[in-house]
PDB file of N, CA and C in Angstrom:
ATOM      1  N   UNK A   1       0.853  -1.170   0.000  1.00  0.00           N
ATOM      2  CA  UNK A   1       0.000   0.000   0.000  1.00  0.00           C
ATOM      3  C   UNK A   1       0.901   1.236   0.000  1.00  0.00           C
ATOM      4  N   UNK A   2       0.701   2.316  -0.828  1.00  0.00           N
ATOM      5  CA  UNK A   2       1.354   3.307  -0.414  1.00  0.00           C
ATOM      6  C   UNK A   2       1.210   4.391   0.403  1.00  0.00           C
ATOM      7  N   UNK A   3       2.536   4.582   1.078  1.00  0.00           N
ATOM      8  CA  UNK A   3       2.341   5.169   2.211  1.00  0.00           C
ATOM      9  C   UNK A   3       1.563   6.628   2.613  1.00  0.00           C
ATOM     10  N   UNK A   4       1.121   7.536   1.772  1.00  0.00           N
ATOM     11  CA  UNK A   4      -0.077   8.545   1.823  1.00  0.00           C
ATOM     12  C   UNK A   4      -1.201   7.653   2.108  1.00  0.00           C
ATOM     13  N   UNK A   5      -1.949   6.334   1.458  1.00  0.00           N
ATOM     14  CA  UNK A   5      -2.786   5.757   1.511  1.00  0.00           C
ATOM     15  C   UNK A   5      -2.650   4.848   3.158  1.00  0.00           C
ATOM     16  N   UNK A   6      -1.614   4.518   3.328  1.00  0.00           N
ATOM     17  CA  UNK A   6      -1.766   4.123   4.643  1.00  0.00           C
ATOM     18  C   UNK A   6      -1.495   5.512   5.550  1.00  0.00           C
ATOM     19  N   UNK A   7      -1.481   6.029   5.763  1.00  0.00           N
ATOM     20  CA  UNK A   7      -1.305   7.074   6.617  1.00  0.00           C
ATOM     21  C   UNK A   7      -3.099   7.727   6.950  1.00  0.00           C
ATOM     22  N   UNK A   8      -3.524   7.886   5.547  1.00  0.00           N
ATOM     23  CA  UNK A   8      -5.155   7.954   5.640  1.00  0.00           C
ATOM     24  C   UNK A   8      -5.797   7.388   6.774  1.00  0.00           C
ATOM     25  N   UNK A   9      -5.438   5.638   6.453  1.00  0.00           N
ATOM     26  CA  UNK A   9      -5.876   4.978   6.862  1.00  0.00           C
ATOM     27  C   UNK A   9      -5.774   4.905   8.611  1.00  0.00           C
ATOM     28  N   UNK A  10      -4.625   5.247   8.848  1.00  0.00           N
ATOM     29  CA  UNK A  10      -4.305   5.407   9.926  1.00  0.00           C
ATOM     30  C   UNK A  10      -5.329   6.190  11.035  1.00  0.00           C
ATOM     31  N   UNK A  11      -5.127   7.088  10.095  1.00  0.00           N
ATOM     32  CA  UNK A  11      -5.747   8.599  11.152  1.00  0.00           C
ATOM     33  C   UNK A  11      -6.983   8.048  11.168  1.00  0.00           C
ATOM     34  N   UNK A  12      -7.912   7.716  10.302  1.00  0.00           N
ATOM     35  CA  UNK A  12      -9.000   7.381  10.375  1.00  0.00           C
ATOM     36  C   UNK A  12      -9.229   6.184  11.649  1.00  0.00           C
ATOM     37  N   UNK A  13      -8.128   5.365  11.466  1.00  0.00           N
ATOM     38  CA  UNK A  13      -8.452   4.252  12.738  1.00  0.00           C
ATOM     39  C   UNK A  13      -8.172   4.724  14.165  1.00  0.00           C
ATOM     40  N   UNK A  14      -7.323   5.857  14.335  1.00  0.00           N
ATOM     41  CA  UNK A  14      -7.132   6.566  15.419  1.00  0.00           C
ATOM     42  C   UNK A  14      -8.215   7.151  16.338  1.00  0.00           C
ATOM     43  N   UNK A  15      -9.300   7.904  14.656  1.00  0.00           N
ATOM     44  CA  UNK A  15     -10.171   8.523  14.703  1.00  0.00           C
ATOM     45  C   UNK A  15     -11.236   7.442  15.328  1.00  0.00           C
ATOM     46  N   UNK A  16     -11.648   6.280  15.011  1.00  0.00           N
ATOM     47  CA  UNK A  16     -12.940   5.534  15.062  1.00  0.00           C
ATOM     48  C   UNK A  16     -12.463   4.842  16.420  1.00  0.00           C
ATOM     49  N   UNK A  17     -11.044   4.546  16.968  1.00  0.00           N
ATOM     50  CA  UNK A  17     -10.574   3.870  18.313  1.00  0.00           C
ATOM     51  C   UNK A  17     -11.102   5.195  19.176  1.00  0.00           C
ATOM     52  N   UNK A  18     -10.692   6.322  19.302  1.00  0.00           N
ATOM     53  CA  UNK A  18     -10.955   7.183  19.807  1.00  0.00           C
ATOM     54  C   UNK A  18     -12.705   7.281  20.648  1.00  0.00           C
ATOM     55  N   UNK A  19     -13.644   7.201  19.067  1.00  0.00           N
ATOM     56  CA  UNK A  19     -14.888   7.201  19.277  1.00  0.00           C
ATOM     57  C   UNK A  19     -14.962   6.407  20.135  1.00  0.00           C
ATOM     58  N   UNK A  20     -15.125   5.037  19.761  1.00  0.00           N
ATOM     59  CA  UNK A  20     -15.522   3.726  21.039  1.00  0.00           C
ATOM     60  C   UNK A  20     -14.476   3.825  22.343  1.00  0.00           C
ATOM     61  N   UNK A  21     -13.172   4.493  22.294  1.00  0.00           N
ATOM     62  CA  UNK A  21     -13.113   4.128  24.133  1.00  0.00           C
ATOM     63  C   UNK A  21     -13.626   5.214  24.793  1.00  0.00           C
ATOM     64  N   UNK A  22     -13.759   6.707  24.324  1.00  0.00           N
ATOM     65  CA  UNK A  22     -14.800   7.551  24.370  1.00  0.00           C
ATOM     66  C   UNK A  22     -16.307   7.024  25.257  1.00  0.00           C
ATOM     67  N   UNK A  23     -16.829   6.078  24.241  1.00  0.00           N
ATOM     68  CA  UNK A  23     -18.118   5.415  24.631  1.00  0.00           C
ATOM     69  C   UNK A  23     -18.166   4.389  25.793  1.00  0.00           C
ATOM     70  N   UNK A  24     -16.606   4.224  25.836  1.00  0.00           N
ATOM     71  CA  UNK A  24     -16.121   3.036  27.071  1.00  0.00           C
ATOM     72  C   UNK A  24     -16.682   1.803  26.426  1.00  0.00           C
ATOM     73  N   UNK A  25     -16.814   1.276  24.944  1.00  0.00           N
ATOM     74  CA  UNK A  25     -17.133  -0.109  24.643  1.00  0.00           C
ATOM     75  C   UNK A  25     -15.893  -0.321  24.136  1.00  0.00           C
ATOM     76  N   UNK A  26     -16.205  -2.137  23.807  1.00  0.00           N
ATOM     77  CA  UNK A  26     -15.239  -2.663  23.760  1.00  0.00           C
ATOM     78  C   UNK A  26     -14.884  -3.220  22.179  1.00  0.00           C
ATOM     79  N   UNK A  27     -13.990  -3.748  21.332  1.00  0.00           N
ATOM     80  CA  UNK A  27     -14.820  -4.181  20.101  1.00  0.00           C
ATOM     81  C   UNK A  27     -15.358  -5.075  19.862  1.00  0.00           C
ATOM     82  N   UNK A  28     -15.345  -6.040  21.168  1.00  0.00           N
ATOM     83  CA  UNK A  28     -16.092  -7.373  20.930  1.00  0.00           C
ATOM     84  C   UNK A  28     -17.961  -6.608  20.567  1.00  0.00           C
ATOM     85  N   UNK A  29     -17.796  -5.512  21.936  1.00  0.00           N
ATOM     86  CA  UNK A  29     -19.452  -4.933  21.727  1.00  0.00           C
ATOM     87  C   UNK A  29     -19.853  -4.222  20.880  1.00  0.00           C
ATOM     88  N   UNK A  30     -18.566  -3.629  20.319  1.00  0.00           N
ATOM     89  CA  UNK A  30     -19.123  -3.333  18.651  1.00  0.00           C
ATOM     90  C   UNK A  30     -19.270  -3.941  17.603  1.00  0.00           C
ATOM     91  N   UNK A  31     -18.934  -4.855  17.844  1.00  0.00           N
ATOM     92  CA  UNK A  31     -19.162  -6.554  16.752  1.00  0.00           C
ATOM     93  C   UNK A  31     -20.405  -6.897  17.108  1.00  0.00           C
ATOM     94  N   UNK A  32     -20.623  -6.677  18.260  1.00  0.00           N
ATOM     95  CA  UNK A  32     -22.382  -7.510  18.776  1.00  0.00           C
ATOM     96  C   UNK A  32     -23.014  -6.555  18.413  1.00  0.00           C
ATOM     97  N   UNK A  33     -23.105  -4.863  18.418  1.00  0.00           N
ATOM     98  CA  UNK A  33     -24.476  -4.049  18.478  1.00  0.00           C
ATOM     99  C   UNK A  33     -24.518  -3.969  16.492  1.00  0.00           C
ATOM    100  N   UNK A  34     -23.365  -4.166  15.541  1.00  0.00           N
ATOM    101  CA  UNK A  34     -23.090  -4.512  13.929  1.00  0.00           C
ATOM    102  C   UNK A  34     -23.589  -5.648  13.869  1.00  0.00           C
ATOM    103  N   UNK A  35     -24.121  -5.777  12.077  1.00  0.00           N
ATOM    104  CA  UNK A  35     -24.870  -6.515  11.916  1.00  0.00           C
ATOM    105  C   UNK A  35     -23.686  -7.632  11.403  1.00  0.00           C
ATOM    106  N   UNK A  36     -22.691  -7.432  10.622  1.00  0.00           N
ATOM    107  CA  UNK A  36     -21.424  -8.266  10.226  1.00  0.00           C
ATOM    108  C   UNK A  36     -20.207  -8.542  10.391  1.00  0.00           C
ATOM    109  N   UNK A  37     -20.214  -7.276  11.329  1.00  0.00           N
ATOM    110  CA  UNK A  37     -18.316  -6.721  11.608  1.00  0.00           C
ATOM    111  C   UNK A  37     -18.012  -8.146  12.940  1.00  0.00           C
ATOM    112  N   UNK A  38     -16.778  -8.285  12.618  1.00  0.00           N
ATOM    113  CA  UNK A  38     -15.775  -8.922  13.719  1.00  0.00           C
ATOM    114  C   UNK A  38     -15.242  -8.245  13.848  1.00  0.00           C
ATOM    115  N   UNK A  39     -14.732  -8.637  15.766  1.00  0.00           N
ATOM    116  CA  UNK A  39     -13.604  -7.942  16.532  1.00  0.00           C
ATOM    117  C   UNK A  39     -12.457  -7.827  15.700  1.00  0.00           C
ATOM    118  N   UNK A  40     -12.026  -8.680  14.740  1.00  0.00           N
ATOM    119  CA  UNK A  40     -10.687  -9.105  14.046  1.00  0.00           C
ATOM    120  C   UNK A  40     -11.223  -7.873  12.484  1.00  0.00           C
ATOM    121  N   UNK A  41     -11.867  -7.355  12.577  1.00  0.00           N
ATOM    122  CA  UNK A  41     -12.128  -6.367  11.365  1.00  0.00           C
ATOM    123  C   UNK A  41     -12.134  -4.939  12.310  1.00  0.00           C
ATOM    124  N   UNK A  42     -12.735  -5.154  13.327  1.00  0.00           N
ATOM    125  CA  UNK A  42     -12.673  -3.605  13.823  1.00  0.00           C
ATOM    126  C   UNK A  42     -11.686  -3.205  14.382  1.00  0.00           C
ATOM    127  N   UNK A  43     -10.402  -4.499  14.685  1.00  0.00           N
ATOM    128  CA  UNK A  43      -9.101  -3.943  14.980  1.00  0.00           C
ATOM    129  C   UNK A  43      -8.397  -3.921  14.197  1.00  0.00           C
ATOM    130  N   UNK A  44      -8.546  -4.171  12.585  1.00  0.00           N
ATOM    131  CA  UNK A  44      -8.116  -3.706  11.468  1.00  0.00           C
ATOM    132  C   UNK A  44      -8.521  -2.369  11.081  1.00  0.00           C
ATOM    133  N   UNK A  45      -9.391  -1.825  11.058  1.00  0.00           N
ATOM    134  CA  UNK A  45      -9.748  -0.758  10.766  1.00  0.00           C
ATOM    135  C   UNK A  45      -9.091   0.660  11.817  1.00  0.00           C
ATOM    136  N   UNK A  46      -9.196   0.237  12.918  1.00  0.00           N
ATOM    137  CA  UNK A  46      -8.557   1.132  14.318  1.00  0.00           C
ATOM    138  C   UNK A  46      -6.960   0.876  13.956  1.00  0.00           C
ATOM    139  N   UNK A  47      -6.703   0.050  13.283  1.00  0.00           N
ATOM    140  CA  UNK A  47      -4.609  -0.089  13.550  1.00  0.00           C
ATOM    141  C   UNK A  47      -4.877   0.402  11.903  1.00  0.00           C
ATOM    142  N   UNK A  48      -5.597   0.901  11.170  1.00  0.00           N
ATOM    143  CA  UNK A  48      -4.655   1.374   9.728  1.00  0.00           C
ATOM    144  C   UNK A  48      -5.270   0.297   8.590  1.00  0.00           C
ATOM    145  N   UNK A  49      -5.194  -1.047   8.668  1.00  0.00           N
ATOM    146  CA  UNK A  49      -4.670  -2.053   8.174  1.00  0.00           C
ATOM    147  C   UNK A  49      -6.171  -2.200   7.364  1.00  0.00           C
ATOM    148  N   UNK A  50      -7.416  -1.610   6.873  1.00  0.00           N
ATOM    149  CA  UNK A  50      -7.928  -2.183   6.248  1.00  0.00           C
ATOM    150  C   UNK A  50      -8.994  -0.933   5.542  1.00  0.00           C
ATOM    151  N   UNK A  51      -8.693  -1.086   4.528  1.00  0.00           N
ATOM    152  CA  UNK A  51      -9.490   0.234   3.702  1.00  0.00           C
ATOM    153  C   UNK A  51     -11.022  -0.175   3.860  1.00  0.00           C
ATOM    154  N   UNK A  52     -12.148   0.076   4.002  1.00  0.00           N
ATOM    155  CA  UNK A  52     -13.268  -0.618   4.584  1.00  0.00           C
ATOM    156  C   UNK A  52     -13.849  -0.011   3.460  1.00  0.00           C
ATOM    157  N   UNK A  53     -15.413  -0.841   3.230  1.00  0.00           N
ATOM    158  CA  UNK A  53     -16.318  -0.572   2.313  1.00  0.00           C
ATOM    159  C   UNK A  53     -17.155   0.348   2.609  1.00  0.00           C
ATOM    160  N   UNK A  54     -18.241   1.267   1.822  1.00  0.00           N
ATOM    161  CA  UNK A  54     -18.992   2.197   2.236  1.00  0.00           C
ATOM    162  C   UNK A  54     -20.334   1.124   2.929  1.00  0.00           C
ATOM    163  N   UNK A  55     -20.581  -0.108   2.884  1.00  0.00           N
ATOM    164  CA  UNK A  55     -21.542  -0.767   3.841  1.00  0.00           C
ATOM    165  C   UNK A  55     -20.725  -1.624   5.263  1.00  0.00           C
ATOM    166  N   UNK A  56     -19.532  -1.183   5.167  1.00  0.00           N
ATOM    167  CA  UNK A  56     -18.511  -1.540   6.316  1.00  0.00           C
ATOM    168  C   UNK A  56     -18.816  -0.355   7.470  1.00  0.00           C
ATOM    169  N   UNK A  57     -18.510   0.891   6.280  1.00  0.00           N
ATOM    170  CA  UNK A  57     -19.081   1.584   7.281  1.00  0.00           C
ATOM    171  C   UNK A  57     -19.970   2.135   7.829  1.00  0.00           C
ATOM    172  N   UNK A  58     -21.314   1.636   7.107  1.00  0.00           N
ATOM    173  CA  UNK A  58     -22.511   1.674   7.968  1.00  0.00           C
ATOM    174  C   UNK A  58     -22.515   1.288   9.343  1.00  0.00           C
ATOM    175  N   UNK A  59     -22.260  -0.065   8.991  1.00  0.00           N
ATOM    176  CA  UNK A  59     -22.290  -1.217   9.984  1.00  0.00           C
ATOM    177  C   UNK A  59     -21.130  -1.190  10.821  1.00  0.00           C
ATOM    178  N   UNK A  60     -20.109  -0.128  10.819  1.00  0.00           N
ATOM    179  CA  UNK A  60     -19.226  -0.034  11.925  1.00  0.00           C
ATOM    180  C   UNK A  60     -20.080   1.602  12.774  1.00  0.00           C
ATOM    181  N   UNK A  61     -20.835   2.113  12.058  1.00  0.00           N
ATOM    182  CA  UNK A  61     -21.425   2.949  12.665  1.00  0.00           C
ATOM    183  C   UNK A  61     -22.664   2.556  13.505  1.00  0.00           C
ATOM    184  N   UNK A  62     -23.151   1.925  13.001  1.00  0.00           N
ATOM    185  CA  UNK A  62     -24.921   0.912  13.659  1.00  0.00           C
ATOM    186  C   UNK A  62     -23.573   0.362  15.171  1.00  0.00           C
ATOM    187  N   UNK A  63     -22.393  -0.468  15.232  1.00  0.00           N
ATOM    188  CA  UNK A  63     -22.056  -1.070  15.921  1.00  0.00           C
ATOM    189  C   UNK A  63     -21.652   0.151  17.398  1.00  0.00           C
ATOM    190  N   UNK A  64     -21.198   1.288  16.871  1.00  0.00           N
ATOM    191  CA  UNK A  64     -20.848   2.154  17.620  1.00  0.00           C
ATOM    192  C   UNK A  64     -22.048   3.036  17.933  1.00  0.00           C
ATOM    193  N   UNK A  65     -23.252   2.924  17.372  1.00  0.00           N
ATOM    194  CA  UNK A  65     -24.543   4.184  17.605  1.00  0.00           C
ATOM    195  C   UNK A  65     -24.099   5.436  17.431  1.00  0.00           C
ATOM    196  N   UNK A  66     -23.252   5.455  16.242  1.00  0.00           N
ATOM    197  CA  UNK A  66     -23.422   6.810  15.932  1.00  0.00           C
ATOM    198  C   UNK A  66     -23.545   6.810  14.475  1.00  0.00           C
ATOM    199  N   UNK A  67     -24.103   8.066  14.010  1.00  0.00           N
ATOM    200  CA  UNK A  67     -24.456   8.473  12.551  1.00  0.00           C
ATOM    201  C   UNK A  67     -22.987   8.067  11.907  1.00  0.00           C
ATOM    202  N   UNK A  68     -23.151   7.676  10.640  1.00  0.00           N
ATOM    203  CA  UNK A  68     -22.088   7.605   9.434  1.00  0.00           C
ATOM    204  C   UNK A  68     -21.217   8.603   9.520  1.00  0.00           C
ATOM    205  N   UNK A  69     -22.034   9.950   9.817  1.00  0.00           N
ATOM    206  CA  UNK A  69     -21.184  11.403   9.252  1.00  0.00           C
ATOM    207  C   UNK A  69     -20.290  11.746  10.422  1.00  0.00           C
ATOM    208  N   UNK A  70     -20.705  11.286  11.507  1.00  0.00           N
ATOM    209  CA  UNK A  70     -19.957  11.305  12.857  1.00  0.00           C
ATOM    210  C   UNK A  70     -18.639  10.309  12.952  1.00  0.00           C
ATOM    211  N   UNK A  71     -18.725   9.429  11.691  1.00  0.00           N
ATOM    212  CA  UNK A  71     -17.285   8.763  11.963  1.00  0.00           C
ATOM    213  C   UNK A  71     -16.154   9.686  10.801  1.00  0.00           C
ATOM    214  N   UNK A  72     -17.093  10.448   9.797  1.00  0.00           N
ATOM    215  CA  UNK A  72     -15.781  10.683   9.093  1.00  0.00           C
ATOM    216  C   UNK A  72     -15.847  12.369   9.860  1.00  0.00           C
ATOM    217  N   UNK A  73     -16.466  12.755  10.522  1.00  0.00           N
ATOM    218  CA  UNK A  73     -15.748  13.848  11.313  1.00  0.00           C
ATOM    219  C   UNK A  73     -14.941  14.245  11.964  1.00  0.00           C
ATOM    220  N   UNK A  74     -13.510  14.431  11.166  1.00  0.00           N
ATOM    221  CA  UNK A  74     -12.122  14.087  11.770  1.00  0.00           C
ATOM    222  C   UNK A  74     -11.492  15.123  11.093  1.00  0.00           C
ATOM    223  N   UNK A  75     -10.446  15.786  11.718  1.00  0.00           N
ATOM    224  CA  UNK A  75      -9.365  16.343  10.295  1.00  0.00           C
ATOM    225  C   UNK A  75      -8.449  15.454   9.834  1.00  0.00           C
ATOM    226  N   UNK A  76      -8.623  15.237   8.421  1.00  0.00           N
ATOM    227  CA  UNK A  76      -7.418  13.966   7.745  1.00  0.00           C
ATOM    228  C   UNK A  76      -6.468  14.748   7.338  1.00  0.00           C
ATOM    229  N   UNK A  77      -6.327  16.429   7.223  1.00  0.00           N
ATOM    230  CA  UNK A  77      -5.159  16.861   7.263  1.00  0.00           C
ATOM    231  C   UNK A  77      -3.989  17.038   8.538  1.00  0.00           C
ATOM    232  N   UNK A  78      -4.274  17.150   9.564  1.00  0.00           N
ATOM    233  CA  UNK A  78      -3.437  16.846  10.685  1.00  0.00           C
ATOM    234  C   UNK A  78      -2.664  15.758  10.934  1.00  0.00           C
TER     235      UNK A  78
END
C-alpha cells in the first residue's frame, strides 16, 4: 500500500478507536451491536490495516450508535 494511503488509513483508525473508548465499549461490543463486523475487522480498521467498504461503514457505525457522518468527522489533514 502506499504510504499517503496508509497514513489515511491510519488517522482514520485513530479517529474511530478514539470514538468507542470515548463510549467506554469494547470491540467485541461493537461486533455484537453490527450486523457483520468482527472484533478481528474492527481492529483492522482502528490499527490502519484495512481500507473498509462504504456498507462496512454503515455497519461499523450501527455497531458504535453513531451516525455515518460522525465517523468521518475528523481532520485527515493533521
Amino acid at each position: 500500500m502506499e504510504k499517503h494511503k496508509e497514513k489515511k488509513l491510519e488517522k482514520f483508525g485513530l479517529h474511530i478507536k478514539k470514538l468507542r473508548t470515548e463510549l467506554d465499549i469494547s470491540q467485541d461490543k461493537v461486533a455484537l451491536n453490527s450486523d457483520k463486523l468482527i472484533k478481528a475487522t474492527i481492529s483492522d480498521i482502528e490499527n490502519g490495516k484495512r481500507n473498509l467498504s462504504f456498507t462496512t461503514l454503515l455497519d461499523l457505525a450501527k455497531g458504535l450508535g453513531k451516525h455515518p457522518k460522525e465517523l468521518l468527522d475528523y481532520d485527515i489533514d493533521k
